[in-house]
PDB file of N, CA and C in Angstrom:
ATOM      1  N   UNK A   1       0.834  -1.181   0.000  1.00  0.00           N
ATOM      2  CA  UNK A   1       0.000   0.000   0.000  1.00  0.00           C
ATOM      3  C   UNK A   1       0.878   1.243   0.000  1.00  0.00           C
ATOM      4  N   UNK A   2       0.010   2.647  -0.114  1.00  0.00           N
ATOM      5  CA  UNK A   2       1.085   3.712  -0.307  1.00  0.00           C
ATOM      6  C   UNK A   2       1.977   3.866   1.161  1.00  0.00           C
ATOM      7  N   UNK A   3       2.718   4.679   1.254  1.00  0.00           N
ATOM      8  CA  UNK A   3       3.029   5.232   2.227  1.00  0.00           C
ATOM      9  C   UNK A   3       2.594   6.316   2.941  1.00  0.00           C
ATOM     10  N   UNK A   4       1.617   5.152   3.229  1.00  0.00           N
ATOM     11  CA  UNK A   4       0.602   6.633   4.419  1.00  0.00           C
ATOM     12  C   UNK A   4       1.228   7.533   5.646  1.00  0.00           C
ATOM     13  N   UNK A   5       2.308   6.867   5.868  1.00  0.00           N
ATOM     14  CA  UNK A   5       2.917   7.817   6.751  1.00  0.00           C
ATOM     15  C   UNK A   5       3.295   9.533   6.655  1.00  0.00           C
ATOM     16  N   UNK A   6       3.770   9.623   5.139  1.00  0.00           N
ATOM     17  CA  UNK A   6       4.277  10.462   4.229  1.00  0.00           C
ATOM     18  C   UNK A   6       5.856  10.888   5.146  1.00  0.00           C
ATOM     19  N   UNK A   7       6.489   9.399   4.983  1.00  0.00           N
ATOM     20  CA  UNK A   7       7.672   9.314   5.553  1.00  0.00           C
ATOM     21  C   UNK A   7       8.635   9.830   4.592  1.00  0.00           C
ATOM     22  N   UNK A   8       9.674  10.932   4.662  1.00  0.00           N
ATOM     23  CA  UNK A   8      10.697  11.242   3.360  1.00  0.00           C
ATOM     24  C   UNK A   8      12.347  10.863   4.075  1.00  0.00           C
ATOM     25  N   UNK A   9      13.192  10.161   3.020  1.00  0.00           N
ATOM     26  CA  UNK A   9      14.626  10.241   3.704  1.00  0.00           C
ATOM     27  C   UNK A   9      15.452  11.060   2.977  1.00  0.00           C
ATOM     28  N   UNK A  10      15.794  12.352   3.863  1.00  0.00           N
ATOM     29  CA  UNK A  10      16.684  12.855   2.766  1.00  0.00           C
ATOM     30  C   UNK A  10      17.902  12.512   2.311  1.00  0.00           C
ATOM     31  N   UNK A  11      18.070  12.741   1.173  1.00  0.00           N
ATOM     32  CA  UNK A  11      19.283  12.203  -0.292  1.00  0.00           C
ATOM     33  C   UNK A  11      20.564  12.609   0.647  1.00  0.00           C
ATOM     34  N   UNK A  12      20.629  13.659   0.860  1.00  0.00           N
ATOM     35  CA  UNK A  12      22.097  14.462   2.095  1.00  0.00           C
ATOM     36  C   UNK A  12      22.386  13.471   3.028  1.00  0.00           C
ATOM     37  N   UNK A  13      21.540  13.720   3.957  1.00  0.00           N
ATOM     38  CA  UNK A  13      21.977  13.414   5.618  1.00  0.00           C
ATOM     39  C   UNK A  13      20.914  12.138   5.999  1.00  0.00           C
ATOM     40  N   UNK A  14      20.563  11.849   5.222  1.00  0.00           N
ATOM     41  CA  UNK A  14      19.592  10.154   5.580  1.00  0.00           C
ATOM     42  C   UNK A  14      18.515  10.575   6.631  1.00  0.00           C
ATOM     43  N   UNK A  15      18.474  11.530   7.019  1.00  0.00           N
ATOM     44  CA  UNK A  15      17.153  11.726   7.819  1.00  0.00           C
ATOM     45  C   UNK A  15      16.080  12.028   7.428  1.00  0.00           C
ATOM     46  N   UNK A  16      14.993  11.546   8.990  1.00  0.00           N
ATOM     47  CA  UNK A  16      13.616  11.192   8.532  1.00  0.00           C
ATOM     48  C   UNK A  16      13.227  12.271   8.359  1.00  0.00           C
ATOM     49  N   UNK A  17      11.913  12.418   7.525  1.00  0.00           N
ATOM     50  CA  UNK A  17      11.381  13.674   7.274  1.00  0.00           C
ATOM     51  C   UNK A  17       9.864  13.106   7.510  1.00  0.00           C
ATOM     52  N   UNK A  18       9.027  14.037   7.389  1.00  0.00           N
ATOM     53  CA  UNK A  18       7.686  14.248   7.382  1.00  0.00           C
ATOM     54  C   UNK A  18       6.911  15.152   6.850  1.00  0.00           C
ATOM     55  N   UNK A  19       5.693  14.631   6.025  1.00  0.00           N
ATOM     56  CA  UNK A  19       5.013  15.931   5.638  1.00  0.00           C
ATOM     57  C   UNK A  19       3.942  16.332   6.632  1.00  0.00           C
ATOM     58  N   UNK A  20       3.642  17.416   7.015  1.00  0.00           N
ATOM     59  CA  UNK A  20       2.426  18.058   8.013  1.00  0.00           C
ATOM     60  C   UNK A  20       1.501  18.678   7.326  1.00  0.00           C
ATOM     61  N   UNK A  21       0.083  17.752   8.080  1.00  0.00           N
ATOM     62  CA  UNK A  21      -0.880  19.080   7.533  1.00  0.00           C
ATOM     63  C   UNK A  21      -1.496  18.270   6.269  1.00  0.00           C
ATOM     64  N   UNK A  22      -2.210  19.207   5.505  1.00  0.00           N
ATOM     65  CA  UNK A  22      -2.171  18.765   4.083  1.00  0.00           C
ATOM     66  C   UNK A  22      -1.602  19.892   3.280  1.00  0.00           C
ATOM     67  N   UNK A  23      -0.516  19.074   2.975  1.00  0.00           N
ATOM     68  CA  UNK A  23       0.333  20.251   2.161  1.00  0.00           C
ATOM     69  C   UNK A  23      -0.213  20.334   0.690  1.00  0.00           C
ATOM     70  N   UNK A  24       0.204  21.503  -0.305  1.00  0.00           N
ATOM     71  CA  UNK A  24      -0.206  22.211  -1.514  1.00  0.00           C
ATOM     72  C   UNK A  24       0.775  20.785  -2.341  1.00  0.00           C
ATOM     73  N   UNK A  25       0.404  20.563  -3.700  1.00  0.00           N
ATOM     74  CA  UNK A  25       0.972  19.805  -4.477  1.00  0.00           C
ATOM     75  C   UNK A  25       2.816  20.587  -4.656  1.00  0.00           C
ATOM     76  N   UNK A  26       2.617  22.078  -4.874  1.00  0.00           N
ATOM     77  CA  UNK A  26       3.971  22.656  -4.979  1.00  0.00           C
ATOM     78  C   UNK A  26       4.743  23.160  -3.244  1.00  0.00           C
ATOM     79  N   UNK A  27       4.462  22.408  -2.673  1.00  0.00           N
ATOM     80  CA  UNK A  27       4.936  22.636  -1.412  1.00  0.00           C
ATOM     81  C   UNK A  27       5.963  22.144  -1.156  1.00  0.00           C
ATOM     82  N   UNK A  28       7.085  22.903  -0.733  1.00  0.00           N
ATOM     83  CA  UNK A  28       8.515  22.149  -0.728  1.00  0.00           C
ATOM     84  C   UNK A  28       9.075  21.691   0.453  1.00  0.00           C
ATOM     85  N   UNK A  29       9.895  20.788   0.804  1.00  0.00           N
ATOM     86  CA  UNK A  29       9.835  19.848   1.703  1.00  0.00           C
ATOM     87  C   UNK A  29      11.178  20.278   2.028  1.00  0.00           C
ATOM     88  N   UNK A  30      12.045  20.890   3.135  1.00  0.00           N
ATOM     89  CA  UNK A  30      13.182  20.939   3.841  1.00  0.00           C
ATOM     90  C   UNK A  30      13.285  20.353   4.451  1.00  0.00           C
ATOM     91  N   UNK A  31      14.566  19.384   4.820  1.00  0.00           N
ATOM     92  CA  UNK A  31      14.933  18.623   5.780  1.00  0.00           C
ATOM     93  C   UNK A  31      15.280  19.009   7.151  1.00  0.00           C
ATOM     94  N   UNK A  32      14.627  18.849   7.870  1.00  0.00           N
ATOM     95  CA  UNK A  32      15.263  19.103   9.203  1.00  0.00           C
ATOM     96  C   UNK A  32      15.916  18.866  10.413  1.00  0.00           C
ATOM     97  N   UNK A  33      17.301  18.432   9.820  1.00  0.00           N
ATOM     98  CA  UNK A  33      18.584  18.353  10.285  1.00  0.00           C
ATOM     99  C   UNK A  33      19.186  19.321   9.500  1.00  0.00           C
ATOM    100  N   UNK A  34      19.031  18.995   8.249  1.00  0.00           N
ATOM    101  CA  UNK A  34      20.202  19.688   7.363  1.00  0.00           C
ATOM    102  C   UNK A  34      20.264  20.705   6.724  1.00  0.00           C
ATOM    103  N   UNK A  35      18.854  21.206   6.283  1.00  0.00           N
ATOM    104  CA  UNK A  35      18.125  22.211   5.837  1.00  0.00           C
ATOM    105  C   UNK A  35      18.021  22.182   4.501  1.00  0.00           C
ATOM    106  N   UNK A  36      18.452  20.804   3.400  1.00  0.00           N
ATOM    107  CA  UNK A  36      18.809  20.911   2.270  1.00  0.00           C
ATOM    108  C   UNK A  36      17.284  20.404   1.709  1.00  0.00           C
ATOM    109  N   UNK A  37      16.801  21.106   0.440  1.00  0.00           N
ATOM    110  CA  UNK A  37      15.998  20.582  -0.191  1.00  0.00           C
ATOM    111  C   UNK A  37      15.607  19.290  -0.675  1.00  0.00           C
ATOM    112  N   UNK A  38      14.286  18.388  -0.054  1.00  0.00           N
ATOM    113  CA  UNK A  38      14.331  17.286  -0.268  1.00  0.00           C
ATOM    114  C   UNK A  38      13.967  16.963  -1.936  1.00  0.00           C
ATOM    115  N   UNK A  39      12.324  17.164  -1.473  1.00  0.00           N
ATOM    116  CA  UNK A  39      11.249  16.798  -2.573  1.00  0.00           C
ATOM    117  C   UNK A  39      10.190  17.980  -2.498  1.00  0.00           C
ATOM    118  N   UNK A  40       9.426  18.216  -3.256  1.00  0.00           N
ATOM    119  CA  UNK A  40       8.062  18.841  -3.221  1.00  0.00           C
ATOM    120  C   UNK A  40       7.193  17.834  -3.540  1.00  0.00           C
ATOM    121  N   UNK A  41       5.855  18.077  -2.800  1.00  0.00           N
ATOM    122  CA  UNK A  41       4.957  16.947  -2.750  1.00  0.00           C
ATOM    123  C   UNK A  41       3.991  16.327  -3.681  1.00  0.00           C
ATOM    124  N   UNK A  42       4.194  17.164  -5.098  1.00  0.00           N
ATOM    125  CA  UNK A  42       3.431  16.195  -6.378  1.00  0.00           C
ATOM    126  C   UNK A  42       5.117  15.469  -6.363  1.00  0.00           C
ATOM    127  N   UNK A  43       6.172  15.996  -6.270  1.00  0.00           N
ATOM    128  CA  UNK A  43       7.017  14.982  -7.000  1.00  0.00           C
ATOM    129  C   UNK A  43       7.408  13.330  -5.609  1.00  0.00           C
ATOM    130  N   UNK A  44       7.222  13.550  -4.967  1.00  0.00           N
ATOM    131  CA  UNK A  44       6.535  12.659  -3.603  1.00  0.00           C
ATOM    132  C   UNK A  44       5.419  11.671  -4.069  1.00  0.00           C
ATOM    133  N   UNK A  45       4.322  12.476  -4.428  1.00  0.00           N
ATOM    134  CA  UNK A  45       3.340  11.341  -4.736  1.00  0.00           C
ATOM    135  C   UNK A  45       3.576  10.811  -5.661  1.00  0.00           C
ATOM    136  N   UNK A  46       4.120  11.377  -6.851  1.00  0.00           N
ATOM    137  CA  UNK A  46       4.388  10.717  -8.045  1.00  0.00           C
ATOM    138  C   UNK A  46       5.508   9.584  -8.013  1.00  0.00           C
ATOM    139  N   UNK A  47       5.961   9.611  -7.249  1.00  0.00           N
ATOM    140  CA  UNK A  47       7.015   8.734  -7.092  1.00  0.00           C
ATOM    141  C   UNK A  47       6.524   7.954  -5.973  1.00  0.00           C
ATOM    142  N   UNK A  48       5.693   8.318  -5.293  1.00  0.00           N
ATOM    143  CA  UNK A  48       5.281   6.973  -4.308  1.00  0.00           C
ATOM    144  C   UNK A  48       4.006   6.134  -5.241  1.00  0.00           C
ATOM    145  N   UNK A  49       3.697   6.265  -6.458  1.00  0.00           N
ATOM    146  CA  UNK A  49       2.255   6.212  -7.019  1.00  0.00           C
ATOM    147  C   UNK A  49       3.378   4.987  -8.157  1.00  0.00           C
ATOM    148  N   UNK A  50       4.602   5.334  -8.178  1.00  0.00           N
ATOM    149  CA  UNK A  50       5.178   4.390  -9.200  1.00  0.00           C
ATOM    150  C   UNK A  50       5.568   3.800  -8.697  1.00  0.00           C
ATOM    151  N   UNK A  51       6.504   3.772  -7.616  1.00  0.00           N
ATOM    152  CA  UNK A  51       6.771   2.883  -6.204  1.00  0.00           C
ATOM    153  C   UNK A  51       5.664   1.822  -6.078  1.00  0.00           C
ATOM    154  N   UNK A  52       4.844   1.964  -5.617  1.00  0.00           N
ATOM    155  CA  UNK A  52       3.361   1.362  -5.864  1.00  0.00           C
ATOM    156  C   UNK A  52       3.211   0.580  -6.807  1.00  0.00           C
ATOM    157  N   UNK A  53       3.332   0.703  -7.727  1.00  0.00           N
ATOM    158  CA  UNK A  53       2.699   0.652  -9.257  1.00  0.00           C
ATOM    159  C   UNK A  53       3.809  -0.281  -9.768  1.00  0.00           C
ATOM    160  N   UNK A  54       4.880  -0.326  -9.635  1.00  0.00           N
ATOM    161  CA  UNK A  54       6.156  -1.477  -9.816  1.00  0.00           C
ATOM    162  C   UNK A  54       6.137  -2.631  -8.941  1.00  0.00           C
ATOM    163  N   UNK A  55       5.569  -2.044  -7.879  1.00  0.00           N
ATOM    164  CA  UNK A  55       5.579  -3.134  -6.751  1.00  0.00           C
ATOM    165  C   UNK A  55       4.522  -4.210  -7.339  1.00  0.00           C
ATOM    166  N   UNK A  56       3.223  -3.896  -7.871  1.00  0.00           N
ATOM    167  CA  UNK A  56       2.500  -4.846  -7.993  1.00  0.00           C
ATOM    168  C   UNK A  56       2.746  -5.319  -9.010  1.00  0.00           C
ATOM    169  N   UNK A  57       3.055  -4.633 -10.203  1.00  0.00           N
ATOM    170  CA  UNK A  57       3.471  -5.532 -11.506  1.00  0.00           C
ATOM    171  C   UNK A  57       4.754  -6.529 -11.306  1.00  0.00           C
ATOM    172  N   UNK A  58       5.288  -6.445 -10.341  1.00  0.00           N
ATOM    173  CA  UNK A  58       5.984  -7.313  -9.935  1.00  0.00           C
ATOM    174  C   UNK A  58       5.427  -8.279  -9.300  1.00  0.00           C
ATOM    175  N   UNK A  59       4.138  -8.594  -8.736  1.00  0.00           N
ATOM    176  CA  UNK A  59       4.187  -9.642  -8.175  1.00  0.00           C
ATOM    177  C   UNK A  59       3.295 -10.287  -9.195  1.00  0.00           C
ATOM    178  N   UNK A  60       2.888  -9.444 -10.133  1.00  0.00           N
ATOM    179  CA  UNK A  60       2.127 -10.616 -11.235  1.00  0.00           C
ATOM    180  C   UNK A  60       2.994 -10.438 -12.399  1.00  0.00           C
ATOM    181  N   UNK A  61       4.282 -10.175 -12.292  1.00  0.00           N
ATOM    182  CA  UNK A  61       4.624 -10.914 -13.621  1.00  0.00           C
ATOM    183  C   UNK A  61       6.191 -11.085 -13.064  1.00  0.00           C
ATOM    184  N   UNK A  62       5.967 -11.797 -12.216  1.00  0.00           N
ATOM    185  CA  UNK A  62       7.366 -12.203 -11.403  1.00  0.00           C
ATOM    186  C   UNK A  62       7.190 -14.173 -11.848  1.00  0.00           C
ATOM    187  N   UNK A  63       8.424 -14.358 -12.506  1.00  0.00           N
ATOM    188  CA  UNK A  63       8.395 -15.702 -12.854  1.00  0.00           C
ATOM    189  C   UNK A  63       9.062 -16.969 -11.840  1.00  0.00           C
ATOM    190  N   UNK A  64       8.368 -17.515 -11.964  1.00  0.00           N
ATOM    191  CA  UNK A  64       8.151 -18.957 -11.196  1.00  0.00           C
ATOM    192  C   UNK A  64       7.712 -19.743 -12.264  1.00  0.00           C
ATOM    193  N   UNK A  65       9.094 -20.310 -12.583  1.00  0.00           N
ATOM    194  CA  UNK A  65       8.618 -20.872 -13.393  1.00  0.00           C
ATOM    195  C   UNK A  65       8.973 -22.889 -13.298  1.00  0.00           C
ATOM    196  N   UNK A  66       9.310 -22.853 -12.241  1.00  0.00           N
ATOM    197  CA  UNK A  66       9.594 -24.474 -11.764  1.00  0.00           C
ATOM    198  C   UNK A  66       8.488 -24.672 -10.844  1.00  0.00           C
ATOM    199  N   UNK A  67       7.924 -23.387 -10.010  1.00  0.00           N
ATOM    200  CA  UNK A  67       6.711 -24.007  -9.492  1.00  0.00           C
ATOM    201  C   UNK A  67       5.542 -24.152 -10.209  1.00  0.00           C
ATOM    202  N   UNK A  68       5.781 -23.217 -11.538  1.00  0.00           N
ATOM    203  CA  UNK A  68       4.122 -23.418 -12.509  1.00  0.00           C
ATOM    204  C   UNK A  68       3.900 -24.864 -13.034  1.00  0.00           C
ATOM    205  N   UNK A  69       5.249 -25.038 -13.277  1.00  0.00           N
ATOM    206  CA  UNK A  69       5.407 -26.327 -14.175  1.00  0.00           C
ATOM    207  C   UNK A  69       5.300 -27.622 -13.200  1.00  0.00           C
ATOM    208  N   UNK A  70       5.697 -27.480 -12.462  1.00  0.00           N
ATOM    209  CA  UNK A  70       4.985 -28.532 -11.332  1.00  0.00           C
ATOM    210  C   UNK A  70       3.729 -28.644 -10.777  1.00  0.00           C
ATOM    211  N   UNK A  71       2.775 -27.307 -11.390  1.00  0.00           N
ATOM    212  CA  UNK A  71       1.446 -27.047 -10.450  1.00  0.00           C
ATOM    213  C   UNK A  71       0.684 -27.957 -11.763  1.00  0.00           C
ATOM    214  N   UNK A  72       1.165 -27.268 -13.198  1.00  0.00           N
ATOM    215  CA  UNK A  72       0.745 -27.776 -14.613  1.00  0.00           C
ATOM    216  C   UNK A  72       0.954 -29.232 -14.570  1.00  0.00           C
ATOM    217  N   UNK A  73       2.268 -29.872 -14.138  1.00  0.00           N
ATOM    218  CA  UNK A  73       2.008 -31.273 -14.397  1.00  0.00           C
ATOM    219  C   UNK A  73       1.735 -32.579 -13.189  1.00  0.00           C
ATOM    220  N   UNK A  74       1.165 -32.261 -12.468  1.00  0.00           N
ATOM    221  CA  UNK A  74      -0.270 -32.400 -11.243  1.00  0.00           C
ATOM    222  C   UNK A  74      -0.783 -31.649 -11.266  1.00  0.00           C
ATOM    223  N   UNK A  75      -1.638 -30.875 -12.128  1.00  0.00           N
ATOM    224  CA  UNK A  75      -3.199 -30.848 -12.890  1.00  0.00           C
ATOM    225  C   UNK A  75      -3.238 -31.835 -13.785  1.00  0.00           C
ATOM    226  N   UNK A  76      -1.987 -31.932 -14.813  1.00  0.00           N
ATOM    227  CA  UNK A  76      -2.159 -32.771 -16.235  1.00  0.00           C
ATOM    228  C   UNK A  76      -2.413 -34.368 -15.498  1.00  0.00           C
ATOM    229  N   UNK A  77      -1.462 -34.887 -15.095  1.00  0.00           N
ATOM    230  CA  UNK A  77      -1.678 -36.163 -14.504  1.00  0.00           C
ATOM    231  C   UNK A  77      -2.935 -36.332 -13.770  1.00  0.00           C
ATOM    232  N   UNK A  78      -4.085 -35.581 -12.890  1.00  0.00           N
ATOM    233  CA  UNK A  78      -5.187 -36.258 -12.442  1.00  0.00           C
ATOM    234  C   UNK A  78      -5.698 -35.068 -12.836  1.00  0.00           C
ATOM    235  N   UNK A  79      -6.552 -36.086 -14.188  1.00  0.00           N
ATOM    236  CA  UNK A  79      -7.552 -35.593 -15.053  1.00  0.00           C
ATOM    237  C   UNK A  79      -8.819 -34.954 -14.240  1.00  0.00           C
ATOM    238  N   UNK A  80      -9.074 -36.283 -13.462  1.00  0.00           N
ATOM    239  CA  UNK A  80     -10.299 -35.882 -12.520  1.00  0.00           C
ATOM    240  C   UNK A  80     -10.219 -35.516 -11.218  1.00  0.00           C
ATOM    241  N   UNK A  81      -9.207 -34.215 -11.364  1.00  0.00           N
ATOM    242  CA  UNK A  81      -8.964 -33.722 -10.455  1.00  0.00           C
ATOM    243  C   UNK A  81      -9.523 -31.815 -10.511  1.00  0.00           C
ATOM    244  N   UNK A  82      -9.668 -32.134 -11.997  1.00  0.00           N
ATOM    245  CA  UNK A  82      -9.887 -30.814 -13.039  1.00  0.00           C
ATOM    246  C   UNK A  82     -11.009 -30.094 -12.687  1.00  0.00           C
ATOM    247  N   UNK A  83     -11.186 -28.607 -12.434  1.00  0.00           N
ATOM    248  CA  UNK A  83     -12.664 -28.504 -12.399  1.00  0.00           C
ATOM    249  C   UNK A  83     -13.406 -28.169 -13.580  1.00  0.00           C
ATOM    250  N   UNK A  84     -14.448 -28.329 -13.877  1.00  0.00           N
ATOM    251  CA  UNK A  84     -15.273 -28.884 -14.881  1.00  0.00           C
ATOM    252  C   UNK A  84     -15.786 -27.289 -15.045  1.00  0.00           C
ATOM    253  N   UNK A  85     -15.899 -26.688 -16.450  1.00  0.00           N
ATOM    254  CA  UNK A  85     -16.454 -25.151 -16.550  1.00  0.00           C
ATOM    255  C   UNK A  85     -18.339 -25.177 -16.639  1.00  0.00           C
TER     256      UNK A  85
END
């Protein structure tokens, strides 16, 4: 799921960040330890929305392909094991 936290690490100094509030899409995000510019928050969502979005196409087109072929041949071998449409 997304990152509902709206947890940020900044690129500089590895610290945690946070967004407050409901921030504006062009709202810019300073780190606070370091003071260096992180992200602004369309470029945040947009990147947590592909984050997302890779994650699942990965789990359906992530290959297994010694367990398919073992699932395929115990189906093939018991015929009447099949369910009927």
């Amino acid at each position: 799921m997304l990152n509902r936290s709206r947890e940020v690490t900044c690129p500089t100094c590895s610290g945690t960040n946070f967004w407050k509030g409901n921030p504006e899409p062009t709202s810019a995000l300073h780190c606070r330890y370091c003071d260096n510019f992180v992200t602004t928050y369309d470029e945040y969502i947009r990147n947590a929305i592909q984050h997302e979005a890779e994650q699942l196409l990965a789990q359906f087109t992530e290959a297994r392909t010694a367990d398919d072929l073992a699932y395929l041949k115990r189906v093939l071998a018991a015929p009447e094991q099949r369910l009927s449409a």
